[in-house]
Protein backbone atom coordinates (compact mmCIF):
# COMPACT_ATOMS: atom_id res chain seq x y z
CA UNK A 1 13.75 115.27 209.08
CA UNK A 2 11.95 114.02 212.09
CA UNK A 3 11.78 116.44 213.82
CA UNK A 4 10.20 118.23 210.90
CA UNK A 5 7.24 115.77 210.96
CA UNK A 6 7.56 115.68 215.07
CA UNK A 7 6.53 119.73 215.13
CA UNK A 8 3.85 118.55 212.48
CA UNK A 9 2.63 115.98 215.20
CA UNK A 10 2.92 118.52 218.17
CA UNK A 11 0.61 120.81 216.06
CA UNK A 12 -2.04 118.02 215.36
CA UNK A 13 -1.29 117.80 220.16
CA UNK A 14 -2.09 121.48 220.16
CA UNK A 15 -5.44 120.99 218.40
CA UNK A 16 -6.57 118.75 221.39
CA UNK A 17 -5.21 120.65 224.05
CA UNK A 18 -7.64 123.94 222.93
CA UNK A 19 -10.47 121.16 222.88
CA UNK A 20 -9.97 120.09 225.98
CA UNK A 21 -8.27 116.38 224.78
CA UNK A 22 -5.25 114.81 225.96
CA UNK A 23 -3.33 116.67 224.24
CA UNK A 24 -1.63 113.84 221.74
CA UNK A 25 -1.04 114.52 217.60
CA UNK A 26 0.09 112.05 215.02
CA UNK A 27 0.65 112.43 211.32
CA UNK A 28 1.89 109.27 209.01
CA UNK A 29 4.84 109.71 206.24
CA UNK A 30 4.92 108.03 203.02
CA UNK A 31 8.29 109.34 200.69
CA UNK A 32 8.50 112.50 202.17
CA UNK A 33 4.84 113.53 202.23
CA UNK A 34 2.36 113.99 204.95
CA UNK A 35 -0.87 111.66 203.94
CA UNK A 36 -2.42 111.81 207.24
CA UNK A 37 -3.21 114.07 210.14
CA UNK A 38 -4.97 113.62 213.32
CA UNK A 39 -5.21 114.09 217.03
CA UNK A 40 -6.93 113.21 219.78
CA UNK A 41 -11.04 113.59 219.53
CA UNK A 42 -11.92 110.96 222.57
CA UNK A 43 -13.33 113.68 224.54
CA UNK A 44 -14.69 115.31 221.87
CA UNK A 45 -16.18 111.99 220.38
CA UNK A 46 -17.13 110.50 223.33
CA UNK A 47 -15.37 107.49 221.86
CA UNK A 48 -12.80 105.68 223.80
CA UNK A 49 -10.67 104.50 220.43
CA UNK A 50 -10.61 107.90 218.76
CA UNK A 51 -6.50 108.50 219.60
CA UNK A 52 -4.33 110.32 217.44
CA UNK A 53 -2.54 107.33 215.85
CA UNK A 54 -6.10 105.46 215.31
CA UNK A 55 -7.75 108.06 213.43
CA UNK A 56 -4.42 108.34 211.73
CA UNK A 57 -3.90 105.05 210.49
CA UNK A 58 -7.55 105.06 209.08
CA UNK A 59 -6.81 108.19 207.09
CA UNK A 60 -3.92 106.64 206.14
CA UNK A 61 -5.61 103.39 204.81
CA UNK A 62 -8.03 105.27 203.38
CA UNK A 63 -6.21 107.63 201.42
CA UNK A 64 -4.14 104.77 200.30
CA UNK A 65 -6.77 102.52 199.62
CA UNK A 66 -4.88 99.34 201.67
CA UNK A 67 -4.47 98.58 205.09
CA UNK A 68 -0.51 97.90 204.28
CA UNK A 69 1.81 100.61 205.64
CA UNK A 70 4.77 98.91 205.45
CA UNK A 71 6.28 101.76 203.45
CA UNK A 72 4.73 104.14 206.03
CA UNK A 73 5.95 106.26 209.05
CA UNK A 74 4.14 107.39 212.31
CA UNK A 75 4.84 110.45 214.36
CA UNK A 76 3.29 110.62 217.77
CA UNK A 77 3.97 113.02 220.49
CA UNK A 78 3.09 109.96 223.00
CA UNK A 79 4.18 106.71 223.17
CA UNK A 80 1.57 104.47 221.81
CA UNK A 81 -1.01 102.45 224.59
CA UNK A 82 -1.64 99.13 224.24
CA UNK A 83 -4.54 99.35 221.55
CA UNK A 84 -2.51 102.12 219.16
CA UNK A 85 0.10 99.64 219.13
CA UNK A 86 -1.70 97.02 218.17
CA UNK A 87 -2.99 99.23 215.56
CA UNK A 88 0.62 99.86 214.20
CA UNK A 89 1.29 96.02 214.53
CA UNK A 90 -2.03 95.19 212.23
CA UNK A 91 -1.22 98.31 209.65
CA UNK A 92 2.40 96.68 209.34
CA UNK A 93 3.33 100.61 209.95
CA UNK A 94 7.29 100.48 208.40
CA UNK A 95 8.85 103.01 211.21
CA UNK A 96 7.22 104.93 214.56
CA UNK A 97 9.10 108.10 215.85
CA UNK A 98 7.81 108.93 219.38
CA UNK A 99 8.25 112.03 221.51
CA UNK A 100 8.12 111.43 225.25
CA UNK A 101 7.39 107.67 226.68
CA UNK A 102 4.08 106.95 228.54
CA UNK A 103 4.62 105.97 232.15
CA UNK A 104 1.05 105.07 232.79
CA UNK A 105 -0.49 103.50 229.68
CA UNK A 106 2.61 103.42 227.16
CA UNK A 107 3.06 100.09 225.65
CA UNK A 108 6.24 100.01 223.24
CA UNK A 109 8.74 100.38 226.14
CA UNK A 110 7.42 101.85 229.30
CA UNK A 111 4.74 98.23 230.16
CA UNK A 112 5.93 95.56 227.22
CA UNK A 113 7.27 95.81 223.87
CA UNK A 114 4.70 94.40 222.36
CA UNK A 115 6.11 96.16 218.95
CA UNK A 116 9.58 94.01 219.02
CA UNK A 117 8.18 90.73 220.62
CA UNK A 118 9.40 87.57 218.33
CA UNK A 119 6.10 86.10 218.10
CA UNK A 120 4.91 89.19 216.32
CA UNK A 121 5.35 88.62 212.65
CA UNK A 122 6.02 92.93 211.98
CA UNK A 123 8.42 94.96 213.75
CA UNK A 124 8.59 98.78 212.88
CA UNK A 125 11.60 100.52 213.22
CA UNK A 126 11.28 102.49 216.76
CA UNK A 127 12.69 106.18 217.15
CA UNK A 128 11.82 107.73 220.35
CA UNK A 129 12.76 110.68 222.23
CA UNK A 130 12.51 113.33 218.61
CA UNK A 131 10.73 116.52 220.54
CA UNK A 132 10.62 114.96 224.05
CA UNK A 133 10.65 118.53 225.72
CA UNK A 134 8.14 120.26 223.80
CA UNK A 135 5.89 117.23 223.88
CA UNK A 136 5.94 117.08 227.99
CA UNK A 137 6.03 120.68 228.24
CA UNK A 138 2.58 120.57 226.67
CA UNK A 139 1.13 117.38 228.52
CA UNK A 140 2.33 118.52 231.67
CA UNK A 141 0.10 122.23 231.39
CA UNK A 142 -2.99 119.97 230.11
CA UNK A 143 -2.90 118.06 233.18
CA UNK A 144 -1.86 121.31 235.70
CA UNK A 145 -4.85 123.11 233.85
CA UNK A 146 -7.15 120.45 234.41
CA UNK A 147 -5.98 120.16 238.05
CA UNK A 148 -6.56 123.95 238.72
């Protein structure tokens, strides 16, 4: 099942790619159904805080009328930075399932694990690795493209 909701994530990526945004997708999960969709729109926006998982989590809040997602999944093609997870943290998001790890700005494994440190009071259940391929394939021709 998630990679079902991964190829829903790398479709939200694909979005941002054609506009010219880091091409990064995230959709949230609540029993079985998709109640949020979003990708990238900093570009776009002009906005430094519009990520995927952001404007997912405030769809998801929204829709749901609460700012509790303990019952609540995320699916990003990216690892989270420092600010998304922090986002996950405050939104008490139940499980995130990750694609491909951030080397640069990543902040669940690849700088700290903020999401699993004890003095947190929340810690999601952490999948990573579900679509790692496809999700570099695409990040890696964003960033070639904008190179060329």
């Amino acid at each position: 099942m998630d990679e079902y909701y991964m190829h829903e994530a790398l479709k939200e990526a694909k979005k941002s790619y054609k506009a010219d945004d880091v091409p990064v997708g995230a959709i949230i999960v609540m029993n079985n159904k998709i109640i949020a969709k979003a990708h990238n729109k900093k570009e776009k926006n002009k906005n430094a805080i519009e990520h995927a998982e952001i404007l997912a989590i405030s769809k998801a809040c929204k829709k749901l009328n609460t700012w509790h997602l303990e019952k609540c999944t995320i699916y990003v093609t990216l690892e989270p930075c420092l600010m998304c997870a922090g986002a996950l943290i405050q939104s008490r998001i139940g499980k995130l399932v990750y694609a491909t790890n951030n080397e640069k700005f990543g902040y669940v494994e690849s700088i700290d694990n903020i999401l699993n440190d004890k003095k947190n009071n929340h810690h999601p259940i952490i999948v990573k690795n579900i679509c790692r391929e496809e999700s570099q394939i695409l990040l890696k021709k964003f960033f070639k493209d904008k190179r060329n």
